[in-house]
C-alpha atoms as a PDB file:
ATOM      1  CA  UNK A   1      14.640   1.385  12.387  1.00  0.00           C
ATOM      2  CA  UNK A   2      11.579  -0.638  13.126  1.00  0.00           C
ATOM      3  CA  UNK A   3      10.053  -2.454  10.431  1.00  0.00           C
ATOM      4  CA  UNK A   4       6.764  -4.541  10.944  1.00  0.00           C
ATOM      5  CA  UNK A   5       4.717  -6.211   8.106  1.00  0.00           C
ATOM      6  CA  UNK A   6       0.899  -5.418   9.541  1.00  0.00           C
ATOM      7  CA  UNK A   7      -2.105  -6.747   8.468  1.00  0.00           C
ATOM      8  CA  UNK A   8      -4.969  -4.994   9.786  1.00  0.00           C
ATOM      9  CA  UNK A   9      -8.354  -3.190   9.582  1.00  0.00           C
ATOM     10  CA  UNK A  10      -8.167   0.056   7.493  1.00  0.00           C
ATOM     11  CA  UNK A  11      -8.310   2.538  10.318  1.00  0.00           C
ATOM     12  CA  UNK A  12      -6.184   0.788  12.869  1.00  0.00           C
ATOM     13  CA  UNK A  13      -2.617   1.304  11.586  1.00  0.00           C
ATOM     14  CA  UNK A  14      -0.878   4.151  13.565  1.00  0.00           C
ATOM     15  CA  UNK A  15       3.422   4.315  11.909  1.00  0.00           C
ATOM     16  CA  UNK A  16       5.337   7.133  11.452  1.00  0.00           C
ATOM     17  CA  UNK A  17       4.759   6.097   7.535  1.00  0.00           C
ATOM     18  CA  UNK A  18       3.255   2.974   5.175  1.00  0.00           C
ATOM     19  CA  UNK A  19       4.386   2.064   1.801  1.00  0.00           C
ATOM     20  CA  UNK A  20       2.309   1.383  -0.787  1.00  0.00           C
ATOM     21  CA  UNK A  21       3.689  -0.209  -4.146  1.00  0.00           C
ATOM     22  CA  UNK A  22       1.704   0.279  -7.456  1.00  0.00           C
ATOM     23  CA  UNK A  23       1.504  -0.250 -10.961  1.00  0.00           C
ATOM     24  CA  UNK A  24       1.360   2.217 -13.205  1.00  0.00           C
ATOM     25  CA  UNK A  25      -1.778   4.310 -14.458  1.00  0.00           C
ATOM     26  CA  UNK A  26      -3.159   2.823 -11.246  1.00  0.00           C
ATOM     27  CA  UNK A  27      -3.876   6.304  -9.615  1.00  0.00           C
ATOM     28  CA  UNK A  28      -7.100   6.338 -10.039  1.00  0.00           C
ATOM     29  CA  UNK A  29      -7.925   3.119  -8.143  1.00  0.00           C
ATOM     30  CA  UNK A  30      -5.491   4.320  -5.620  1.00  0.00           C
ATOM     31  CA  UNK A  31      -7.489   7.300  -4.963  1.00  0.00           C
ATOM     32  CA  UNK A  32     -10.425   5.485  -4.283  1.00  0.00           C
ATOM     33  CA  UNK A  33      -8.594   2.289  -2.203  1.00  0.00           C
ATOM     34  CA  UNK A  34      -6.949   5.201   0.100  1.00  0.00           C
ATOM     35  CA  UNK A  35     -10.539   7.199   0.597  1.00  0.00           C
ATOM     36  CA  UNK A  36     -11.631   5.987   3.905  1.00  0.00           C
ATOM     37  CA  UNK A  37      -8.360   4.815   5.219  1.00  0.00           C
ATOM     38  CA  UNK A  38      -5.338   6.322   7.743  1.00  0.00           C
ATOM     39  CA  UNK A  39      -3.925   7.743   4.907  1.00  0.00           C
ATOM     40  CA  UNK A  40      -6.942   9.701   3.297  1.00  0.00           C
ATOM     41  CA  UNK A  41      -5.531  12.855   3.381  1.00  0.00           C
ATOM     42  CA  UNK A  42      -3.209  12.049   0.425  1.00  0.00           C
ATOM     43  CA  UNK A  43      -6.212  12.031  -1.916  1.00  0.00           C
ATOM     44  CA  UNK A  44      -5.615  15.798  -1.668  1.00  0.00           C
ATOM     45  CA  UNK A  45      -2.071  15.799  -2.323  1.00  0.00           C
ATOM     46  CA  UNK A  46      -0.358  17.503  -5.289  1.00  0.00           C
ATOM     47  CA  UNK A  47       2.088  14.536  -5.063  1.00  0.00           C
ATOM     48  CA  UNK A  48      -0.532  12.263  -6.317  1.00  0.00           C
ATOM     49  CA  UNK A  49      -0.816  14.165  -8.904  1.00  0.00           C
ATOM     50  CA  UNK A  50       2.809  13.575 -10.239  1.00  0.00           C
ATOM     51  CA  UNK A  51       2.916  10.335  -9.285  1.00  0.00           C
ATOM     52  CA  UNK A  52       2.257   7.441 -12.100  1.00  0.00           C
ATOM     53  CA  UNK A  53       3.521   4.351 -10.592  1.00  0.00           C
ATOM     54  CA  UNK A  54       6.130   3.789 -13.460  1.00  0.00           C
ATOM     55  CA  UNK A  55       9.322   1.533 -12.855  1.00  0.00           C
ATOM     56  CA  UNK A  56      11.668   3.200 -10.150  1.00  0.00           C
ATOM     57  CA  UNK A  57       9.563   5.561  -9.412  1.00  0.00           C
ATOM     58  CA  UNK A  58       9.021   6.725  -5.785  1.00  0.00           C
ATOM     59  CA  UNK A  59       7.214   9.508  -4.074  1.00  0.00           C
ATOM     60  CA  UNK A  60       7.094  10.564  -0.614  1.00  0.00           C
ATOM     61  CA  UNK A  61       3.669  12.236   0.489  1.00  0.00           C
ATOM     62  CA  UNK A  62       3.285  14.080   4.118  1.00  0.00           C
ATOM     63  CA  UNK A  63       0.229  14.260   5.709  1.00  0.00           C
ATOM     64  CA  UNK A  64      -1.247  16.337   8.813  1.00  0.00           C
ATOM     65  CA  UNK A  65       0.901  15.836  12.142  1.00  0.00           C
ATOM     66  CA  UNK A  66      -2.730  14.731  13.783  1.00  0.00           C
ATOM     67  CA  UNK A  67      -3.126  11.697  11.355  1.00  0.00           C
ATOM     68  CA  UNK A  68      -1.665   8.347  12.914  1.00  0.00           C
ATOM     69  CA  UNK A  69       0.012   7.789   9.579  1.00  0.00           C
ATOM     70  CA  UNK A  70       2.061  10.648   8.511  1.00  0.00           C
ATOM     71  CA  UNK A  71       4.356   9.736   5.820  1.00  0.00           C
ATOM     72  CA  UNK A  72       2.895   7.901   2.554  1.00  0.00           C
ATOM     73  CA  UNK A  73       5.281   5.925   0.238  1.00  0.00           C
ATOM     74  CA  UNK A  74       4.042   5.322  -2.947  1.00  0.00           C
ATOM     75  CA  UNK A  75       6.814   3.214  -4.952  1.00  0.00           C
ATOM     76  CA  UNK A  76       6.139   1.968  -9.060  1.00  0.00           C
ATOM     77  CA  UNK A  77       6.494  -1.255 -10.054  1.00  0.00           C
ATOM     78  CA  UNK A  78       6.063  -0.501 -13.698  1.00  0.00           C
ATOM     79  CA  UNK A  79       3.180  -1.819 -15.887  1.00  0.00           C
ATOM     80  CA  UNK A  80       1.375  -4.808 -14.881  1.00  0.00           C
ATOM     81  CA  UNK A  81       1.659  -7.526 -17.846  1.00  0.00           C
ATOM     82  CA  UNK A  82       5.381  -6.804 -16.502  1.00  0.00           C
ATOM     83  CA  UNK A  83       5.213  -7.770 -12.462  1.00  0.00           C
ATOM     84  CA  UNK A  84       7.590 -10.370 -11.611  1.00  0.00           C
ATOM     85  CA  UNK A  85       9.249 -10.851  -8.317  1.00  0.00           C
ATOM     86  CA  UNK A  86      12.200  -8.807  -9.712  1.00  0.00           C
ATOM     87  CA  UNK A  87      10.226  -5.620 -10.037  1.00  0.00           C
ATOM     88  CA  UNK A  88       8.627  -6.107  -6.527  1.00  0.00           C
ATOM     89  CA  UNK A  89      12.291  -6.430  -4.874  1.00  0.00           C
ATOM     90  CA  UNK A  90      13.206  -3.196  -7.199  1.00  0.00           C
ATOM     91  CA  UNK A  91      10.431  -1.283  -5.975  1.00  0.00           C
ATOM     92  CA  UNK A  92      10.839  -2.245  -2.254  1.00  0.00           C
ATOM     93  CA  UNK A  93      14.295  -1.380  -2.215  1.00  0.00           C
ATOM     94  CA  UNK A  94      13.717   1.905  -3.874  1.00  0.00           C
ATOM     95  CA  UNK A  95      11.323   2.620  -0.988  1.00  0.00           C
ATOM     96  CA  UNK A  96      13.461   1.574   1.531  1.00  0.00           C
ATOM     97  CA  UNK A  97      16.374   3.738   0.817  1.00  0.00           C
ATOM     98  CA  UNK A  98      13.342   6.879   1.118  1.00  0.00           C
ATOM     99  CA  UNK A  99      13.280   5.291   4.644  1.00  0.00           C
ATOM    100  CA  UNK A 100      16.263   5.057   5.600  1.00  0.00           C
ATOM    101  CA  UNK A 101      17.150   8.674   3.904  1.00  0.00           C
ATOM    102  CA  UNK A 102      14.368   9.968   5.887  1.00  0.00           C
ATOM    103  CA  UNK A 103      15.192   8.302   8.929  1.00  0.00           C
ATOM    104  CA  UNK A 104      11.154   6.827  10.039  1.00  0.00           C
ATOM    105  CA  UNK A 105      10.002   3.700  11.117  1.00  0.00           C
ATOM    106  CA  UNK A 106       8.048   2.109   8.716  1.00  0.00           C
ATOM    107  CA  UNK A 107       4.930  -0.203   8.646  1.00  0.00           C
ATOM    108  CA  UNK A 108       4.924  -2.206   5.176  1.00  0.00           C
END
């Protein structure tokens, strides 16, 4: 498993899948930070749908084979008068084990 913290311009990620971590009620923000990006396509999904960014939660989206991202992580960090560090390692760990159960190479 290759895993590479990337900074860079919105369109020029290509991974096998990113993970995004949220707070919750955030979705409609993340909608619009996703429009425009590698990872559009999930502003469609019915997974975004179900997904509220509460604590421990963590969905997996799949996109088109074509895109150069096609596996979205989103994982919750719970609500936001509530971030710590804790809840960040909670969340990161809860997306990792999606990793490693689905077996990609992620770009955080």
């Amino acid at each position: 498993m290759d895993i590479r913290f990337q900074s860079a311009n919105k369109g020029a990620i290509r991974s096998e899948c990113i993970i995004f971590l949220t707070f919750e009620d955030a979705q409609p923000a993340l909608r619009k930070r996703l429009e425009g990006t590698v990872v559009d396509w999930v502003c469609e999904s019915e997974s975004l749908n179900d997904y509220g960014g509460k604590k421990g939660e963590v969905v997996v989206c799949y996109g088109p084979s074509s895109s150069s991202v096609t596996r979205l992580i989103l994982a919750g960090m719970g609500a936001r008068e509530d971030a710590c560090l804790c809840r960040f390692r909670e969340a990161m760990a809860a997306a990792m084990r999606k990793v490693v159960e689905g077996r990609v190479d992620p770009v955080l």
